[in-house]
Protein backbone atom coordinates (compact mmCIF):
# COMPACT_ATOMS: atom_id res chain seq x y z
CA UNK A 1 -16.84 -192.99 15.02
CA UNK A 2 -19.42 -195.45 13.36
CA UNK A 3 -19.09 -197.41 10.00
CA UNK A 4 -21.44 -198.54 7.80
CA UNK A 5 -21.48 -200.31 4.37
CA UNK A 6 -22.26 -197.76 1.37
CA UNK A 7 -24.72 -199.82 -1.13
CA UNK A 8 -25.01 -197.02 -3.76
CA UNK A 9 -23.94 -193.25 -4.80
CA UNK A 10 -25.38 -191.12 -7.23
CA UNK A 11 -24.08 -187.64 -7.94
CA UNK A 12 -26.33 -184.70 -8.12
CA UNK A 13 -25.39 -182.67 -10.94
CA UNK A 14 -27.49 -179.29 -12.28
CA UNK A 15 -27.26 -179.44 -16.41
CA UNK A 16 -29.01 -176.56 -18.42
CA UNK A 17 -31.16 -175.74 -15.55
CA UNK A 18 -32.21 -179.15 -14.87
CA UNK A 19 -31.21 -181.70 -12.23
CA UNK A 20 -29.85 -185.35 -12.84
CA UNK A 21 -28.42 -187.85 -10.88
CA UNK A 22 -25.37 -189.52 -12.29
CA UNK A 23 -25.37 -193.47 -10.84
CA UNK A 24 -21.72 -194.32 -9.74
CA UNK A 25 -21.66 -198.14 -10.15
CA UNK A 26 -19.90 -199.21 -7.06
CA UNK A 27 -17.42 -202.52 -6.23
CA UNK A 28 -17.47 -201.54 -2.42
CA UNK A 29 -17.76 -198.81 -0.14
CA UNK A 30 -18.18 -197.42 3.10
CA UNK A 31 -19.06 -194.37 5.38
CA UNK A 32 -18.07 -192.95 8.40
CA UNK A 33 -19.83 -190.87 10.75
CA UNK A 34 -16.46 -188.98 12.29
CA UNK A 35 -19.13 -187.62 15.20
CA UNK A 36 -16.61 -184.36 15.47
CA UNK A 37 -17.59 -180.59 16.15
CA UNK A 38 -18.23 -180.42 12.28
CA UNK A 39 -20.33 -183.28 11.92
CA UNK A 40 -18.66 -184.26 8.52
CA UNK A 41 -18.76 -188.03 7.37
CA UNK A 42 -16.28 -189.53 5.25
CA UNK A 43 -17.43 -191.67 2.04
CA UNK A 44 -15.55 -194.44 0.46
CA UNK A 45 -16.53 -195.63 -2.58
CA UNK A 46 -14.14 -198.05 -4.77
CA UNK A 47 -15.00 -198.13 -8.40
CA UNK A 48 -13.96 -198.60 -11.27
CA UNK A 49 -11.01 -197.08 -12.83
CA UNK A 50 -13.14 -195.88 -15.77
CA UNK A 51 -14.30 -193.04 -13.28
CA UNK A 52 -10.74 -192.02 -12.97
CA UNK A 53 -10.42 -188.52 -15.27
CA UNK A 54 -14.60 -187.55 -13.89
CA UNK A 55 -13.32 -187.84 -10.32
CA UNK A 56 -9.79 -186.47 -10.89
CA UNK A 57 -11.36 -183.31 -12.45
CA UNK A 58 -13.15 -182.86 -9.09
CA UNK A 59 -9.94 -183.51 -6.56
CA UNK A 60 -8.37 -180.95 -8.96
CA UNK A 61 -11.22 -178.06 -9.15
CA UNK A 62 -11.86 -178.70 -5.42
CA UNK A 63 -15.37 -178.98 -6.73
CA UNK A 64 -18.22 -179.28 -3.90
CA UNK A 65 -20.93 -181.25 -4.83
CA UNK A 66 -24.40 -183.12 -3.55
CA UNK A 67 -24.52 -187.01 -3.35
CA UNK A 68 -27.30 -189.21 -2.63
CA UNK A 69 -26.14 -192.29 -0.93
CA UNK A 70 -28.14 -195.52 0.21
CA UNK A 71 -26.76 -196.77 3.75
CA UNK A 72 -26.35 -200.70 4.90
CA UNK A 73 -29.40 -201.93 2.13
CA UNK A 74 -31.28 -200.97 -0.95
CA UNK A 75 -34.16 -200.66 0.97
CA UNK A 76 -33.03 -197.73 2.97
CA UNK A 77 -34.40 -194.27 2.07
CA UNK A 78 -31.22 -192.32 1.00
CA UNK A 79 -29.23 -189.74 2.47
CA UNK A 80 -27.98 -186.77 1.10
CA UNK A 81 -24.71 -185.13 1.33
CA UNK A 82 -22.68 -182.17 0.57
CA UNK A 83 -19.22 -183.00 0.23
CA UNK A 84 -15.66 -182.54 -1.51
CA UNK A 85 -13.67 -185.08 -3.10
CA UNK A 86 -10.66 -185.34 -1.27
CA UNK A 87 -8.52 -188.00 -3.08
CA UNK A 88 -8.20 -190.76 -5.43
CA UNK A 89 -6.28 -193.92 -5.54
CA UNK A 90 -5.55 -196.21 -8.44
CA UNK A 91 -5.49 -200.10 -7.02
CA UNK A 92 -4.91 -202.45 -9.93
CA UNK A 93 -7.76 -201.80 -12.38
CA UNK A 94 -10.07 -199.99 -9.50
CA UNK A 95 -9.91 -197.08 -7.66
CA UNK A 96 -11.08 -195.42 -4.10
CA UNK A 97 -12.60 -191.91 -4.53
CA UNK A 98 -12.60 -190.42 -1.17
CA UNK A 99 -15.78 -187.68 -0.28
CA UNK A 100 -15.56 -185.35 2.99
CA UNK A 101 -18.96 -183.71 3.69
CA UNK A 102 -22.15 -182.71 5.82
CA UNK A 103 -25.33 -184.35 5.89
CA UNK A 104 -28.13 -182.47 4.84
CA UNK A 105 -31.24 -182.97 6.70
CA UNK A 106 -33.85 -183.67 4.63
CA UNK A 107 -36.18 -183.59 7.38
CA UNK A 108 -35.64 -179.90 7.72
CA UNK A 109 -36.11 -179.58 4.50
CA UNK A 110 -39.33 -180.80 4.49
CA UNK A 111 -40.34 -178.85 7.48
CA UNK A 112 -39.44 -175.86 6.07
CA UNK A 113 -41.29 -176.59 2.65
CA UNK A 114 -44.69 -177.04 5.00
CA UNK A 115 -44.20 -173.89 6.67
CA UNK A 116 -43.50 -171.91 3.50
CA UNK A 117 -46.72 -172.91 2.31
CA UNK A 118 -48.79 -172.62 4.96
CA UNK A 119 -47.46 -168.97 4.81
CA UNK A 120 -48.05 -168.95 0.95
CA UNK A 121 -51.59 -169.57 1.63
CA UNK A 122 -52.05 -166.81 4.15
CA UNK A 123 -51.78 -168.25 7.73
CA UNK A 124 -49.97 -166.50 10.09
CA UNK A 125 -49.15 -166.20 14.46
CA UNK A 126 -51.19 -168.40 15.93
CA UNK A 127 -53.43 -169.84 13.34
CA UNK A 128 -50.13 -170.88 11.24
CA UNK A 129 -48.91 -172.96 14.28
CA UNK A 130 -52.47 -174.61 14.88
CA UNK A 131 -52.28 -175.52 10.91
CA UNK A 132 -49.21 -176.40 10.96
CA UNK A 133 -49.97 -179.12 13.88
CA UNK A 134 -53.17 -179.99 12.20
CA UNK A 135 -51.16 -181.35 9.21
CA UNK A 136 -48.46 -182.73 11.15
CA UNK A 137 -50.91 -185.41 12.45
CA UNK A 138 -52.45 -185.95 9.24
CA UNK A 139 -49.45 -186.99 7.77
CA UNK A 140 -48.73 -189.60 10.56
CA UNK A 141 -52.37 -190.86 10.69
């Protein structure tokens, strides 16, 4: 297992067909790559107790949601992650929410969004795998 400090958490929520994030002001917080069969991480985040009946509502629904998360610094691109919240626990006038999940590779993503155009724009066999490596070095150069 590895642990690293979790800097900041936003929630990814879908409201009348349009997608926010919802900042979670943190105190502290960390995240644990379990490195099991599953690859699932585990996400600490100790907030506020003002985030108690939000949260709550979610341990209760079993609600799965996306989170966008910002690893070790700021400065770090963020990760996204599709988790569960697990549990809650009231200390003094903050609490822990606890998140199980599965990164989502973004880089896949992004892969796949190339190739789906490249097909949108016609190419195909051969000449979609040239164009496809044709704008995989533009984007690094």
């Amino acid at each position: 297992m590895k642990t690293f400090k979790l800097v900041s958490l936003d929630i990814v929520e879908e409201k009348n067909d349009d997608i926010t994030q919802r900042r979670i002001k943190l105190q502290d917080g960390l995240i644990i790559n379990r490195e099991d069969d599953h690859g699932r991480w585990t996400i600490e985040a100790y907030v506020d107790d003002s985030y108690k009946d939000f949260f709550q509502s979610m341990v209760e629904g079993e609600e799965e949601l996306i989170i966008q998360v910002k690893i070790t610094k700021q400065s770090n691109q963020p990760a996204t992650f599709f988790v569960k919240v697990i549990d809650t626990n009231t200390i003094g006038d903050s609490m822990n929410v606890i998140f199980i999940g599965t990164m989502i590779d973004r880089q896949l993503e992004q892969v796949e969004g190339v190739l789906k155009s490249l097909m949108d724009e016609g190419f195909q066999g051969e000449e979609l795998l040239e164009e496809f490596k044709r704008r995989g070095h533009q984007a690094k150069a």
